[in-house]
N, C-alpha and C. Protein backbone atom coordinates (compact mmCIF):
# COMPACT_ATOMS: atom_id res chain seq x y z
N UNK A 1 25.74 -17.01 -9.93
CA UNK A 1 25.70 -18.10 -10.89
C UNK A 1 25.26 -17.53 -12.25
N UNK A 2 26.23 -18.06 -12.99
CA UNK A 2 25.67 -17.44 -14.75
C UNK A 2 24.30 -17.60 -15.08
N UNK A 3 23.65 -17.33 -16.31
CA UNK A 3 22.42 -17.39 -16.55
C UNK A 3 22.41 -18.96 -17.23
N UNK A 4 23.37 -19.54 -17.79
CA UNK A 4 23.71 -21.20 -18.59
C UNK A 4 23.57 -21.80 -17.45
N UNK A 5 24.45 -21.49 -16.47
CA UNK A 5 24.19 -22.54 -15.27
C UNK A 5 23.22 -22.65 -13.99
N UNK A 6 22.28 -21.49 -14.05
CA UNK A 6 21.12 -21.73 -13.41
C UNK A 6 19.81 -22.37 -14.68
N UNK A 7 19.91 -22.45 -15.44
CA UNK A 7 19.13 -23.20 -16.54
C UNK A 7 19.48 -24.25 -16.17
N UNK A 8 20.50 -25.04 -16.42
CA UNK A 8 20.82 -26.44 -16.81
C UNK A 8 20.50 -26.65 -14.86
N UNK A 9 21.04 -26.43 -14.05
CA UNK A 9 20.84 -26.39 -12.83
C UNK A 9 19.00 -26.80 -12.19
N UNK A 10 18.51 -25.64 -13.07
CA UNK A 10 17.03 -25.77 -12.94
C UNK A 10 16.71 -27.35 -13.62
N UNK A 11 17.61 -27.56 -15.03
CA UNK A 11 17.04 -28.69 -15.52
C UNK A 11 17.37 -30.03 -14.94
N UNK A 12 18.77 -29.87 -14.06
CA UNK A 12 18.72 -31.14 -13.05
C UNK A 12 17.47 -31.17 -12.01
N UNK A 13 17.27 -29.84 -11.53
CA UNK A 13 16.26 -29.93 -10.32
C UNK A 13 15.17 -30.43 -10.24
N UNK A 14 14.68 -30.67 -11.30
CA UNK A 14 13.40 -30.98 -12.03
C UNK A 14 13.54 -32.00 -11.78
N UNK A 15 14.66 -32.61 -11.96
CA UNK A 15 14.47 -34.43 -12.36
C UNK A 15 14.44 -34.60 -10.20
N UNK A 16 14.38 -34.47 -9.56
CA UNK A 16 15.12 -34.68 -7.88
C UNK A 16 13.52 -34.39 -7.68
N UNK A 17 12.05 -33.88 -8.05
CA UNK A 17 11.44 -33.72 -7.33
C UNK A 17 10.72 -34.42 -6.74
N UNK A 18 10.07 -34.71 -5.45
CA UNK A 18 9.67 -35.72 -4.81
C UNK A 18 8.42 -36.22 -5.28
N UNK A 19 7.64 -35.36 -6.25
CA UNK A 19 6.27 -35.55 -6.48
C UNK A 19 5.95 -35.42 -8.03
N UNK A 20 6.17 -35.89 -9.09
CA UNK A 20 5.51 -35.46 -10.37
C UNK A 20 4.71 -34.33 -10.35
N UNK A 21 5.10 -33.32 -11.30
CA UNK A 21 4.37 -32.55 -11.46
C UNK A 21 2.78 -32.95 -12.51
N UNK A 22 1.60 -31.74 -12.49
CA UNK A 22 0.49 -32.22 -13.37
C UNK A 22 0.85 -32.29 -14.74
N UNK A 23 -0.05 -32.83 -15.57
CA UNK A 23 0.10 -32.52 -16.57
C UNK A 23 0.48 -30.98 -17.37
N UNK A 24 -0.15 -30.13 -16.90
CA UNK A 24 -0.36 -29.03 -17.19
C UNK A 24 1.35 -28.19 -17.40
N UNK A 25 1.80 -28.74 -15.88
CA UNK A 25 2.88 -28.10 -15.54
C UNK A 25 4.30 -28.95 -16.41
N UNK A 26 4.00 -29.50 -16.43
CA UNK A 26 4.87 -30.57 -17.11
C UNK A 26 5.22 -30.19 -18.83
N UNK A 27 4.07 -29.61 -19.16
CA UNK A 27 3.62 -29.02 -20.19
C UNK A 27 4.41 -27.37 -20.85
N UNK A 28 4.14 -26.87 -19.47
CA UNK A 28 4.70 -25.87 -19.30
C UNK A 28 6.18 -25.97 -19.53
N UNK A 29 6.84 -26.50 -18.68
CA UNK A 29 8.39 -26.90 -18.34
C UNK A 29 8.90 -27.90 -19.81
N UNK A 30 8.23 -28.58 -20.02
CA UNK A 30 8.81 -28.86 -21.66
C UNK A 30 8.95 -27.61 -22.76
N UNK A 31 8.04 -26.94 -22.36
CA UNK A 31 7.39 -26.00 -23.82
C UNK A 31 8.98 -25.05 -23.44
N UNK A 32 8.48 -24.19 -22.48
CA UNK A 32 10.05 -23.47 -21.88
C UNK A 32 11.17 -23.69 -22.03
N UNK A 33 11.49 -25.25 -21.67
CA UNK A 33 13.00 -25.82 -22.15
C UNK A 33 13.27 -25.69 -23.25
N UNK A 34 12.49 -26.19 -24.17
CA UNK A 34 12.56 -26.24 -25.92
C UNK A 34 13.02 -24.90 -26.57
N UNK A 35 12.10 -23.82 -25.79
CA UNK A 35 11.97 -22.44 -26.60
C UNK A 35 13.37 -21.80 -25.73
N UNK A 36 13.69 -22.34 -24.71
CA UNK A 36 14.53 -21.52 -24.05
C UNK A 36 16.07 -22.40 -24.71
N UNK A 37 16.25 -23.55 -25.12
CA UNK A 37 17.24 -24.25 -25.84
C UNK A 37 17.19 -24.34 -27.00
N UNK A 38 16.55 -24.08 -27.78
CA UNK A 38 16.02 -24.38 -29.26
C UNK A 38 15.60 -23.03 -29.97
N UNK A 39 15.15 -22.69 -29.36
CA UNK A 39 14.15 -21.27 -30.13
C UNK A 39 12.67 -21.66 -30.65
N UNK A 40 12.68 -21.24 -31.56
CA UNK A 40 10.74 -21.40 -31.74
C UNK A 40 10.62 -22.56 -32.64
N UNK A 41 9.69 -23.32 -32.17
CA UNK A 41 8.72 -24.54 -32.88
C UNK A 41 9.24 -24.99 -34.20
N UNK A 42 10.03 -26.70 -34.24
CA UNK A 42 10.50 -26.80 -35.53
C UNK A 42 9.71 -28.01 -36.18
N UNK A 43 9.66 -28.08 -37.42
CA UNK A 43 9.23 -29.76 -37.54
C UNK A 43 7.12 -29.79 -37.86
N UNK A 44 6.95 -30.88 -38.68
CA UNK A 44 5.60 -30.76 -38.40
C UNK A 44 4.93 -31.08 -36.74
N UNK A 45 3.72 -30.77 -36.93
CA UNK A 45 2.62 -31.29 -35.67
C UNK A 45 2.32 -32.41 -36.10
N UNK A 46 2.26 -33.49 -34.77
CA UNK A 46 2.01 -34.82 -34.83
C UNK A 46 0.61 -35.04 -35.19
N UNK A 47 0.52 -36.20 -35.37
CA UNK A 47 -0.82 -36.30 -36.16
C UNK A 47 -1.99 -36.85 -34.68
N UNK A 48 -3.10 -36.87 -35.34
CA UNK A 48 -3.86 -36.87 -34.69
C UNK A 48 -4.24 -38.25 -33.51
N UNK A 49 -3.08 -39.45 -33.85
CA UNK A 49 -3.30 -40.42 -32.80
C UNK A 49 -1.84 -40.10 -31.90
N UNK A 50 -0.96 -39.46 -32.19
CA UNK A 50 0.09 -38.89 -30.93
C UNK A 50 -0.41 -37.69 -30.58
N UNK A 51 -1.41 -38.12 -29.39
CA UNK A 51 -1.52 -37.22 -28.38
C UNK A 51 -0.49 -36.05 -27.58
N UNK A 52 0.51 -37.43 -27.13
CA UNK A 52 1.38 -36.70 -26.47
C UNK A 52 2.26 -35.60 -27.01
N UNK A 53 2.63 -35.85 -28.50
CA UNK A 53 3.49 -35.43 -29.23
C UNK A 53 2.93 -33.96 -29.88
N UNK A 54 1.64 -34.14 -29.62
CA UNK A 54 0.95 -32.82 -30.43
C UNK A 54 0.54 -32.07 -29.31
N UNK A 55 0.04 -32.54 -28.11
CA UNK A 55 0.24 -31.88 -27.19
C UNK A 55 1.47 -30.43 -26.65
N UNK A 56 2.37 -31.88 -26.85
CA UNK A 56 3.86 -30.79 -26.49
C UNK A 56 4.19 -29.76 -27.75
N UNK A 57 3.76 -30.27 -28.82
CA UNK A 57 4.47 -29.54 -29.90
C UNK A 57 3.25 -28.25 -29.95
N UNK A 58 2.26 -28.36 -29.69
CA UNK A 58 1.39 -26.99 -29.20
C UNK A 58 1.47 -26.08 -28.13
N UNK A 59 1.97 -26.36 -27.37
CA UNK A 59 2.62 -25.93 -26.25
C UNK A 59 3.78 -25.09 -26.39
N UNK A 60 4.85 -25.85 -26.99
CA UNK A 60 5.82 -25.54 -27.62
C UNK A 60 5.51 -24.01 -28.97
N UNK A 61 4.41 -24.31 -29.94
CA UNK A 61 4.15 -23.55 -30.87
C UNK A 61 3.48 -22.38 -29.96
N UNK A 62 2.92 -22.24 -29.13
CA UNK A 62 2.20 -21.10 -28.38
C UNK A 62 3.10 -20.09 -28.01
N UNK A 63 4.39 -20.91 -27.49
CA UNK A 63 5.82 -19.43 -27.51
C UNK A 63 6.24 -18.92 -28.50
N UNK A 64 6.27 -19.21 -29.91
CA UNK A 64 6.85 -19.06 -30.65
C UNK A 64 6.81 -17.17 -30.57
N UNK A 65 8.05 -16.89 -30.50
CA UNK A 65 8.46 -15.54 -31.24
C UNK A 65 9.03 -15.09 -29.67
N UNK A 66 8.61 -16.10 -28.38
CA UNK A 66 9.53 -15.60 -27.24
C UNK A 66 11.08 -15.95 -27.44
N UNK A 67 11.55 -14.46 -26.86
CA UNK A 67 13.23 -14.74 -27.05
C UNK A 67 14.02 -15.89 -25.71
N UNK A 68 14.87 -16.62 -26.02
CA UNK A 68 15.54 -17.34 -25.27
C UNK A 68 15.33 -17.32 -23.67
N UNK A 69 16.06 -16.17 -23.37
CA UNK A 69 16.13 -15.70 -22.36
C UNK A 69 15.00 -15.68 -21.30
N UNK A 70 14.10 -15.15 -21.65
CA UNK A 70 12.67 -15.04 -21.01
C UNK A 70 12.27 -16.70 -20.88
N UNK A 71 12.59 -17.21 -22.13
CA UNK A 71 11.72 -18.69 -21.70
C UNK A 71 12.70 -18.95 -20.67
N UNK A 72 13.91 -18.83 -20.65
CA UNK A 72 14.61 -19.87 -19.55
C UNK A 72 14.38 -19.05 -18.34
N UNK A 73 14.34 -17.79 -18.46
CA UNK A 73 13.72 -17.29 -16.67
C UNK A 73 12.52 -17.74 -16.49
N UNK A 74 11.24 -18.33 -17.35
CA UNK A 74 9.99 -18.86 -16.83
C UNK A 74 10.33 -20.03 -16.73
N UNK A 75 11.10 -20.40 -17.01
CA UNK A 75 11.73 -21.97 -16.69
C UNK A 75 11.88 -22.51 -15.46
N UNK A 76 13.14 -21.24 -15.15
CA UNK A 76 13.91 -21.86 -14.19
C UNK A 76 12.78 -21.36 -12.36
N UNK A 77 12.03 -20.10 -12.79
CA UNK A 77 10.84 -19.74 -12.14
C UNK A 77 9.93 -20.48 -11.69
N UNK A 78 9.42 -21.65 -12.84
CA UNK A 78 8.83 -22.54 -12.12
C UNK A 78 9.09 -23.69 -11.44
N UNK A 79 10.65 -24.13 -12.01
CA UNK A 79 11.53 -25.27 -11.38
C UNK A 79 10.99 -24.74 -9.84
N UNK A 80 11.81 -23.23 -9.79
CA UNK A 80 11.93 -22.86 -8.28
C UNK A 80 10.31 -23.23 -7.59
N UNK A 81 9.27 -22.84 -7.83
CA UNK A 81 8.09 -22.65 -7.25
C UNK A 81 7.23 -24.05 -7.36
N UNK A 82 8.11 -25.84 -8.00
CA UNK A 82 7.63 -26.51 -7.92
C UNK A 82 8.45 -27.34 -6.94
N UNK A 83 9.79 -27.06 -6.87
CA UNK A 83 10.34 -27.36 -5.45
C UNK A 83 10.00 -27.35 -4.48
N UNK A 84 9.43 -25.53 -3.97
CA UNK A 84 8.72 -25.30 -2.66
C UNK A 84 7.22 -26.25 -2.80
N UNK A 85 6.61 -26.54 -3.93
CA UNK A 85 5.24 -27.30 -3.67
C UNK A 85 5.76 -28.64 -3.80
N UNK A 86 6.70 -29.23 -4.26
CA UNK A 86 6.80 -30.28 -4.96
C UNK A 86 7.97 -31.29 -4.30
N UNK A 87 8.81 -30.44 -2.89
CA UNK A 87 9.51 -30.58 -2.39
C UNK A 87 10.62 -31.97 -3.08
């Protein structure tokens, strides 16, 4: 399977899992998608009453300068390893 279609693959899998992942991980798997579809951190940081939004967008800013590729293999790495926990 190409490297495009185990990404997007990983990004259906995500949605099928039986259990929400934590915050943490959730965190993770946004930040990855972004940097692994997007490239590095665009746009201001949300302000200080969007939590959620500044959350992710820090998350997101912490990869900055990882190349594509790598984010989508930690991507699709943890898809895999939240399946086996997350069945």
């Amino acid at each position: 399977m190409a490297y495009e279609e185990q990404f997007e693959q990983a990004r259906k899998d995500v949605q099928t899992l039986s259990r929400k992942p934590g915050n943490d991980d959730l965190l993770y798997l946004y930040a990855h998608f972004k940097q692994g579809s997007v490239g590095d951190v665009t746009g201001k940081r949300p302000g200080m009453l969007d939590m959620v939004g500044r959350a992710k967008y820090d998350a997101w800013a912490k990869l900055k300068g990882m190349d594509q590729d790598s984010a989508r293999q930690n991507y699709i790495s943890k898809v895999e390893a939240l399946q086996k926990s997350h069945g």
